[in-house]
N, C-alpha and C. Protein backbone atom coordinates (compact mmCIF):
# COMPACT_ATOMS: atom_id res chain seq x y z
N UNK A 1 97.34 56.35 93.82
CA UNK A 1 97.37 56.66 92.40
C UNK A 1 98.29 55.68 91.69
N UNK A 2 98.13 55.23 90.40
CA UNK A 2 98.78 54.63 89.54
C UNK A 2 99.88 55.29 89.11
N UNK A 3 100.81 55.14 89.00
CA UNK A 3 101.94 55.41 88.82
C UNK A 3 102.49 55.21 86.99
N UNK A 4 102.09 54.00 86.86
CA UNK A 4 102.16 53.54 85.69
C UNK A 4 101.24 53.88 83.93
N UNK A 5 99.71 54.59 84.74
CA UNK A 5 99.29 54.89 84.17
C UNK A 5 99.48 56.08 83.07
N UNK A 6 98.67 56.27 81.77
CA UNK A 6 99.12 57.33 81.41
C UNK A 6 98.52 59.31 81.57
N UNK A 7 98.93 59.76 82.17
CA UNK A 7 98.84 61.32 82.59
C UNK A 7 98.68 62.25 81.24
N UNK A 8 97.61 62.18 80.21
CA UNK A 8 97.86 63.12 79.62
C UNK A 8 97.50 64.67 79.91
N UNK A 9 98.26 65.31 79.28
CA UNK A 9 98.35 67.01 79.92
C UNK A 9 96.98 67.65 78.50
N UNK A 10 96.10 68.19 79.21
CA UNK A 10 95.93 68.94 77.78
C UNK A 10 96.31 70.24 78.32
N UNK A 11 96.93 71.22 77.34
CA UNK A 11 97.21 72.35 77.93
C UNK A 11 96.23 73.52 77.91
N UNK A 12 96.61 73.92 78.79
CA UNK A 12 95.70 75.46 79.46
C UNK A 12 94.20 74.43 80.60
N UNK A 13 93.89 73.17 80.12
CA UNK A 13 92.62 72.74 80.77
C UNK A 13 92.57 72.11 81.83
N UNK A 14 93.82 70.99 81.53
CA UNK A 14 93.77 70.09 82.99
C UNK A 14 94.94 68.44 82.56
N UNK A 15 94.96 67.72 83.59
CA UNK A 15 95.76 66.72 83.17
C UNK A 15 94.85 65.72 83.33
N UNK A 16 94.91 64.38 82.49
CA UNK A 16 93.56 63.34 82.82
C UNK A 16 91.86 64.03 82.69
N UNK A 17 91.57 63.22 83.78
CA UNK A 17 90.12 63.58 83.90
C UNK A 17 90.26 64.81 85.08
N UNK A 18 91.59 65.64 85.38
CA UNK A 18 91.30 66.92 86.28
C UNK A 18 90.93 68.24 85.53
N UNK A 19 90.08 68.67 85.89
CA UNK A 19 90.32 69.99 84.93
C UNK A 19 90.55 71.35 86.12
N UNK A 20 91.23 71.77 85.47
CA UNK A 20 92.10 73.07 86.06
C UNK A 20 90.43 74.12 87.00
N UNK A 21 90.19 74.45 88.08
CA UNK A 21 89.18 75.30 88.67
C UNK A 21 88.32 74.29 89.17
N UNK A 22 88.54 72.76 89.29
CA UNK A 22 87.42 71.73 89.85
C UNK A 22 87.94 72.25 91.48
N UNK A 23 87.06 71.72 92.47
CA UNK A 23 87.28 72.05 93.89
C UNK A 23 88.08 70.47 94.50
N UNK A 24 88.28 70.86 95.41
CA UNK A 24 88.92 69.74 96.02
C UNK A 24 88.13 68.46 95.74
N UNK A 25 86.93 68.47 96.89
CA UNK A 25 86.11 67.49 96.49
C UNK A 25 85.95 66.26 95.55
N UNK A 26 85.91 67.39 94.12
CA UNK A 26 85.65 66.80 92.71
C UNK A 26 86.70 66.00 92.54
N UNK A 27 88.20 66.50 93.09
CA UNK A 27 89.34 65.75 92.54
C UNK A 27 89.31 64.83 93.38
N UNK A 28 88.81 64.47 94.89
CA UNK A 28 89.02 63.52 95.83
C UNK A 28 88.11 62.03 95.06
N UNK A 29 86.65 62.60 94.08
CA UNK A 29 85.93 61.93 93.70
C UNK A 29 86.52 61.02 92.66
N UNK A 30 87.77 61.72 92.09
CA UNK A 30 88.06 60.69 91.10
C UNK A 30 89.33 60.40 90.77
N UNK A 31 90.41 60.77 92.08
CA UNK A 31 91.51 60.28 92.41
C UNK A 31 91.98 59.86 93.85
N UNK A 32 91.23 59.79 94.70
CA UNK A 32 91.30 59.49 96.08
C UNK A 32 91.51 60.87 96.72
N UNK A 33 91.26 60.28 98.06
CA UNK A 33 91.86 60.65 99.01
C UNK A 33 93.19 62.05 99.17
N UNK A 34 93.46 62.55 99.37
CA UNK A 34 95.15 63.16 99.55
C UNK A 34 95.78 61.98 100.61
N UNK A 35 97.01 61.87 100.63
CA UNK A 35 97.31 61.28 101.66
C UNK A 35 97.51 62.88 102.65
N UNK A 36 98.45 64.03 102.19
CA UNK A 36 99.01 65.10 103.10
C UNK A 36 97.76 65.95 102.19
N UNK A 37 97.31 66.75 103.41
CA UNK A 37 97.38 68.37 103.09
C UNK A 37 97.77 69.57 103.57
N UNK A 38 98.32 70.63 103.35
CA UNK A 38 99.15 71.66 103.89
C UNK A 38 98.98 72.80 102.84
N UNK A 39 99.52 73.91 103.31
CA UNK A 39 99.58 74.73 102.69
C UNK A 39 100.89 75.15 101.74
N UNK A 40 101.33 76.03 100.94
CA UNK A 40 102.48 76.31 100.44
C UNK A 40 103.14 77.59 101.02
N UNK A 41 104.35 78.17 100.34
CA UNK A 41 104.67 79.30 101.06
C UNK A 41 103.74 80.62 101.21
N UNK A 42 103.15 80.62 99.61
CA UNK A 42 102.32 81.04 99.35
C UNK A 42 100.66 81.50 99.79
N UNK A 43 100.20 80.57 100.46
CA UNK A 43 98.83 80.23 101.21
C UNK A 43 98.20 79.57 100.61
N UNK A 44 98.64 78.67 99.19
CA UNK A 44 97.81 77.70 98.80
C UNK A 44 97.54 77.03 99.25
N UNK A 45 96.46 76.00 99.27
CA UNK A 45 96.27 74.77 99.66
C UNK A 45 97.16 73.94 98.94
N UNK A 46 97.46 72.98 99.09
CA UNK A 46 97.87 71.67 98.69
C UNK A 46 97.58 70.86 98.83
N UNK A 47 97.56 69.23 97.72
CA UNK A 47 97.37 68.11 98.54
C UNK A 47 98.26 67.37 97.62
N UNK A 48 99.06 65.69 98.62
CA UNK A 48 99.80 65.19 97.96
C UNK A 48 98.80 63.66 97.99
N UNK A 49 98.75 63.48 96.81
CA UNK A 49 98.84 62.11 96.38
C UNK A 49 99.65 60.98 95.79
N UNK A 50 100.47 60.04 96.95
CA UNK A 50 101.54 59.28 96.68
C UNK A 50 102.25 59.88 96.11
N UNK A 51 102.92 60.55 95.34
CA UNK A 51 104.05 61.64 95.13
C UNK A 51 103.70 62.62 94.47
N UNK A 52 102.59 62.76 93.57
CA UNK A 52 101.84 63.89 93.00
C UNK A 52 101.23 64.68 93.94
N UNK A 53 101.56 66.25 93.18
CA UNK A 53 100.87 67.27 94.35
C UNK A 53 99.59 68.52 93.04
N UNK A 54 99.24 68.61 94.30
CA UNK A 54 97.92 69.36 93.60
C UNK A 54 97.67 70.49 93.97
N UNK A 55 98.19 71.75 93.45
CA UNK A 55 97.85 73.17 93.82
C UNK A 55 96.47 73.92 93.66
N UNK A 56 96.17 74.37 95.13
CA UNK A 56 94.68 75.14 95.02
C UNK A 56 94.75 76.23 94.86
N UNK A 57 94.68 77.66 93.92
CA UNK A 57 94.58 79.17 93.86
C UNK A 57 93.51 79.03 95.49
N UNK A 58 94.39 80.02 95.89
CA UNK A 58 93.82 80.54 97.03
C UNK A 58 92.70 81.68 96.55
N UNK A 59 92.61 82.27 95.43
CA UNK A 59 92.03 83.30 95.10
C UNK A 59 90.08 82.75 95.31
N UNK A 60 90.62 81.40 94.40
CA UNK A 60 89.34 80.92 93.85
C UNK A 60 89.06 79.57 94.33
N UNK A 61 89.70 78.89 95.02
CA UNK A 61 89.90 77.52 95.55
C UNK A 61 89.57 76.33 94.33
N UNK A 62 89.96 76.50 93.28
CA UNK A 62 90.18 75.74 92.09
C UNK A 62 91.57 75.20 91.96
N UNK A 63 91.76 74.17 91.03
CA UNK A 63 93.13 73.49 90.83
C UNK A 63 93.83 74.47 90.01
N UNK A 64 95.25 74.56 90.50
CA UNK A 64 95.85 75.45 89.90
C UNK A 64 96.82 74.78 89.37
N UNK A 65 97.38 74.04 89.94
CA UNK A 65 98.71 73.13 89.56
C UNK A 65 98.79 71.58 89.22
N UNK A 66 99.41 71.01 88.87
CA UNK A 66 99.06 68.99 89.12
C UNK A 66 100.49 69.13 88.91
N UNK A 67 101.28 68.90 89.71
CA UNK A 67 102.78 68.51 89.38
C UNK A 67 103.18 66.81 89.65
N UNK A 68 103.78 66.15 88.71
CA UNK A 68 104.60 65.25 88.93
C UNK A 68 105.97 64.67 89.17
N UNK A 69 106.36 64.01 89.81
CA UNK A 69 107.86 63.61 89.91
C UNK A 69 108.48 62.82 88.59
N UNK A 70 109.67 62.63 88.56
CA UNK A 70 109.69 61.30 86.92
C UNK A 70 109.40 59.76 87.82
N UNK A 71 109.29 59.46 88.75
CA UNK A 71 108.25 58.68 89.27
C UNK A 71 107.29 58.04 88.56
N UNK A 72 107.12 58.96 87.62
CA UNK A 72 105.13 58.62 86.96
C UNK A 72 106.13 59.02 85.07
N UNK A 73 106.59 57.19 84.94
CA UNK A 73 106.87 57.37 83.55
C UNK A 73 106.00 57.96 82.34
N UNK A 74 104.65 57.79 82.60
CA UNK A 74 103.78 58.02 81.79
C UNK A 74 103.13 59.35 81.42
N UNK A 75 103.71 60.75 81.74
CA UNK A 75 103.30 61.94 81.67
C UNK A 75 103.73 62.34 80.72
N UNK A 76 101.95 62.51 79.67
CA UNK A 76 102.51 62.73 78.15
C UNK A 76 101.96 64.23 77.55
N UNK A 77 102.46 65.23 76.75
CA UNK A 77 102.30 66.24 76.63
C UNK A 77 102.17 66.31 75.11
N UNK A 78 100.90 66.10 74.44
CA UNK A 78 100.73 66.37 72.62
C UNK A 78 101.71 65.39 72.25
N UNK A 79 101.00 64.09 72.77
CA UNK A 79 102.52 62.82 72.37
C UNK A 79 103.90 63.09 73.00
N UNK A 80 104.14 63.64 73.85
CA UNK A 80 106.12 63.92 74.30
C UNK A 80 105.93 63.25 75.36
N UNK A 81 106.62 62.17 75.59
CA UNK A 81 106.57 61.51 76.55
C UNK A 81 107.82 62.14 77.71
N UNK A 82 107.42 62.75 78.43
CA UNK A 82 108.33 64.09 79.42
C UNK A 82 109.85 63.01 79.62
N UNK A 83 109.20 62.05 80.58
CA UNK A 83 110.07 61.70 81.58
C UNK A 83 110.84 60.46 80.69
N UNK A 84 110.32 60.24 79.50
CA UNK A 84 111.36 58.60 78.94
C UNK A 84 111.75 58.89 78.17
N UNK A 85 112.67 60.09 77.75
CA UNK A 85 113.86 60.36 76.78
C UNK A 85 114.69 61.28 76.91
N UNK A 86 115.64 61.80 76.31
CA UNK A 86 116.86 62.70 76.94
C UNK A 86 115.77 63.72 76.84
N UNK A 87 116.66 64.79 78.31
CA UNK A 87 115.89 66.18 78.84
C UNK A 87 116.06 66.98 77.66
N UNK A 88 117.23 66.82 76.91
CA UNK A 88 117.55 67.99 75.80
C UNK A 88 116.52 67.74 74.76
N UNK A 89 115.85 66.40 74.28
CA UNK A 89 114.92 66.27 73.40
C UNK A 89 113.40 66.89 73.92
N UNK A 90 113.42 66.23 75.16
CA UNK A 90 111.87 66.98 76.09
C UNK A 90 111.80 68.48 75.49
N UNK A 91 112.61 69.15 75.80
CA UNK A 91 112.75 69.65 75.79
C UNK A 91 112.67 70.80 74.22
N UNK A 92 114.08 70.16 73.74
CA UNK A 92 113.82 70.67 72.18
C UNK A 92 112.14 70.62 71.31
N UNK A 93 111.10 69.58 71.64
CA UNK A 93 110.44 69.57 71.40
C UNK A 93 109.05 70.41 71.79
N UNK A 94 109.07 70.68 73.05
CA UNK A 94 107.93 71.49 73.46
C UNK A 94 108.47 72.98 73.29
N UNK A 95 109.66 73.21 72.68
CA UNK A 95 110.16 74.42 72.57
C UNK A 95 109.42 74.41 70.65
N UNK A 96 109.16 73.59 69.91
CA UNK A 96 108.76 73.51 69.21
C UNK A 96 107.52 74.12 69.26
N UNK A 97 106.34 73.65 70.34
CA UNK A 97 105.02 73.56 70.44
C UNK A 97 105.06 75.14 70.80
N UNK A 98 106.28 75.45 71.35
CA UNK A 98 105.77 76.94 72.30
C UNK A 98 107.06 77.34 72.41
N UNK A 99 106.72 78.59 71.43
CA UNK A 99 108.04 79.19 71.30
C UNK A 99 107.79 80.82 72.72
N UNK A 100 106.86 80.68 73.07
CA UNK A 100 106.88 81.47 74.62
C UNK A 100 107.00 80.71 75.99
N UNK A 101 108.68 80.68 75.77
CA UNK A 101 109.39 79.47 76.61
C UNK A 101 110.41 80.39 77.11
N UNK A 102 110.39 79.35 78.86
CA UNK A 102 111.51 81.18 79.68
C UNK A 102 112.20 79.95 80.55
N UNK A 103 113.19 80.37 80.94
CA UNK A 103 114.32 79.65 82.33
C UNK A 103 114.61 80.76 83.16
N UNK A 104 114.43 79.76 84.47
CA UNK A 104 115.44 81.09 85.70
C UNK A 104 114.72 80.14 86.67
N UNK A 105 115.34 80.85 87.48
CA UNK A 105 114.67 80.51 89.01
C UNK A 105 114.82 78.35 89.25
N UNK A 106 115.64 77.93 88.25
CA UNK A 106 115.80 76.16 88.15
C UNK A 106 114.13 75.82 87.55
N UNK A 107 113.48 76.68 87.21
CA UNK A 107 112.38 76.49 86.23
C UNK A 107 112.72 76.54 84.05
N UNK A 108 112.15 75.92 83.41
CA UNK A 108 111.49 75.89 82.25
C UNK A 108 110.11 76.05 82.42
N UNK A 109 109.54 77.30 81.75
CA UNK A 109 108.00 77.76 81.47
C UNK A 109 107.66 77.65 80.63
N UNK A 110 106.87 76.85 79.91
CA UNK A 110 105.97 77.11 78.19
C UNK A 110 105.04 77.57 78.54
N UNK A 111 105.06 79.04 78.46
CA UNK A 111 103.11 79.61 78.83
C UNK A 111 102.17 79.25 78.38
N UNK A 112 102.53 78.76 76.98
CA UNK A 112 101.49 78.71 76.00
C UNK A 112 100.77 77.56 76.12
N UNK A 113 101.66 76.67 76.63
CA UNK A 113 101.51 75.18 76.90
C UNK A 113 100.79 74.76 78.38
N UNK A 114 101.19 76.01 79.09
CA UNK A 114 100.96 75.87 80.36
C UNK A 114 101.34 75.05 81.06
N UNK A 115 102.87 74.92 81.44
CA UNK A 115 103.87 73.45 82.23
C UNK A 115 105.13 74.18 82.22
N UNK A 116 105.41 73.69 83.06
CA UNK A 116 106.54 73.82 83.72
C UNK A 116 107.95 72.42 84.12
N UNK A 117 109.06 72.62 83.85
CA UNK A 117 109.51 71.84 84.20
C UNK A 117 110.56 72.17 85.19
N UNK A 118 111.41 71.41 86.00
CA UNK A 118 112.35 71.79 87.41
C UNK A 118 113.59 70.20 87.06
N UNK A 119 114.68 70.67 87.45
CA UNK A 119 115.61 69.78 87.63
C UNK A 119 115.74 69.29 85.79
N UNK A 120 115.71 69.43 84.64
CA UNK A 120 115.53 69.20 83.44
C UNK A 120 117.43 69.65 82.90
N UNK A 121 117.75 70.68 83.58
CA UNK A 121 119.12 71.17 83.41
C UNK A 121 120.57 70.30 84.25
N UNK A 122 119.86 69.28 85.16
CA UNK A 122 120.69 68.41 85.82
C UNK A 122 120.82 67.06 85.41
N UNK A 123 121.75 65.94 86.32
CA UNK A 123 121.62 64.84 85.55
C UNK A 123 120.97 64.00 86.35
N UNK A 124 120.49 64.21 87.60
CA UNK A 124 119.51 63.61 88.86
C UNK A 124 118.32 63.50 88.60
N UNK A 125 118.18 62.45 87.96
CA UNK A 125 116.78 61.83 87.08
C UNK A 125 115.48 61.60 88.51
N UNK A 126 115.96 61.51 89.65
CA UNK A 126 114.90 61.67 90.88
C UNK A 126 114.62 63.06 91.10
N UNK A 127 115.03 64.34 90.54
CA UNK A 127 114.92 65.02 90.62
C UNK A 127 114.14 66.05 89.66
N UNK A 128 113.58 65.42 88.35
CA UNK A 128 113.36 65.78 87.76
C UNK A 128 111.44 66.52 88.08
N UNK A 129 110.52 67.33 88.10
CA UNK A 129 109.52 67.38 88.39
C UNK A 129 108.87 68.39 86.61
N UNK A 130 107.41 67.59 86.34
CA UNK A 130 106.32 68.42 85.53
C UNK A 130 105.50 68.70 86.24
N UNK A 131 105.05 70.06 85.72
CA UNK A 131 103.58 70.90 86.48
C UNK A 131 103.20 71.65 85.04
N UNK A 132 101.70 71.04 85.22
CA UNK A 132 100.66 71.75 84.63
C UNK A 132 99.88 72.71 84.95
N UNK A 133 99.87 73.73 84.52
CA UNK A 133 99.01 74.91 85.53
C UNK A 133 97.72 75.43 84.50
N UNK A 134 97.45 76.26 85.23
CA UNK A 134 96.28 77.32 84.64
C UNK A 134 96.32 78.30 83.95
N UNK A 135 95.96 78.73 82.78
CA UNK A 135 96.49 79.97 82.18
C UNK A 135 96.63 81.14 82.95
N UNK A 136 98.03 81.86 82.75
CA UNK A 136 98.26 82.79 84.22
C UNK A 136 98.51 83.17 84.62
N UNK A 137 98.91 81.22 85.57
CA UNK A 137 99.16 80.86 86.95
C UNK A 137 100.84 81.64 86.98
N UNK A 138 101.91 81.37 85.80
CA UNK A 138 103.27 81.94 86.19
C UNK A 138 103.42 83.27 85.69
N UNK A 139 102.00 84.32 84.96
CA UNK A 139 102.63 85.40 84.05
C UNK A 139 103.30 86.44 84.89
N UNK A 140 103.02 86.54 86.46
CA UNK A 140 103.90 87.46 87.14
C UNK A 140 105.70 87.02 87.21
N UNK A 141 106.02 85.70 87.30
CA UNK A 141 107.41 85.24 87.45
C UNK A 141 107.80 85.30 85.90
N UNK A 142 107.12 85.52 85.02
CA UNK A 142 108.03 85.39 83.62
C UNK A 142 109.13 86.40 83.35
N UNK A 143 108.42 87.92 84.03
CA UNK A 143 109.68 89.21 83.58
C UNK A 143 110.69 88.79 84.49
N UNK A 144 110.93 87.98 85.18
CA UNK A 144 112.08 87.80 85.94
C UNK A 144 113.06 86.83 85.18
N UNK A 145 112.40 85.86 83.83
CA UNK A 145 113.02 84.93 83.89
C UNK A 145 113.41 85.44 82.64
N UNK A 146 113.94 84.78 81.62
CA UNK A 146 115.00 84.90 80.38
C UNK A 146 113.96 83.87 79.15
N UNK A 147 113.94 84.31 78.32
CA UNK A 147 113.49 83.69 77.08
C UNK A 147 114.95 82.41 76.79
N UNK A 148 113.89 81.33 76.79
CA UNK A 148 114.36 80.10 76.35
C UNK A 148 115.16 80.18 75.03
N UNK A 149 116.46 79.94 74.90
CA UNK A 149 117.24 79.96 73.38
C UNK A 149 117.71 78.74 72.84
């Protein structure tokens, strides 16, 4: 995978040309290969491509997830470019787009937006990860977490 390229998210549908419920297959057709596949704690499937990973609902064997590392400068969300400006602006801004926004668990959730962010509260810029999911995919972990302020 290109690294350099640009990743746009549309939300609730898919990132790029993936759309959220395609089968494995479809995504192998128009992003390669996986290099790994495994499962999660969960029983999802997974597959990693060069540092991007790709979550399968076990329910339905559709894409559930596309997460990236800041690896992949180019992951853009309604114009927000995630990974190339301060976390507090990333941030301040999709809190804009989606004011049904939660923290806990070292997660940021925009449901509305459907993404997720991890490591955004630290200063370990290799650590930083986006995930796009399925409309949903987090509404059981939200009563656990705290409305974004």
């Amino acid at each position: 995978m290109d690294r350099n390229r640009n990743y746009a998210v549309f939300p609730q549908s898919g990132v790029a040309e993936i759309e959220f419920g395609m089968r494995a297959s479809e995504v192998e057709s128009l992003w390669g290969p996986p290099t790994r596949r495994s499962k999660n704690m969960l029983g999802d499937d997974t597959e990693v491509r060069d540092a991007s990973l790709i979550t399968y609902d076990r329910a339905d064997g559709g894409v559930a997830e596309i997460a990236f590392p800041s690896t992949y400068p180019n992951v853009t969300v309604k114009g927000i470019r995630v990974f190339q400006q301060p976390h507090a602006k990333t941030i301040e801004q999709l809190k804009q787009l989606d004011a049904q926004s939660y923290v806990g668990q070292g997660f940021i959730v925009f449901r509305n937006l459907a993404i997720s962010l991890s490591g955004f509260g630290a200063d370990d810029f290799e650590a930083l990860t986006f995930t796009a999911f399925k409309a949903g995919w987090w509404d059981d972990d939200l009563a656990d977490m705290a409305k974004l302020s």
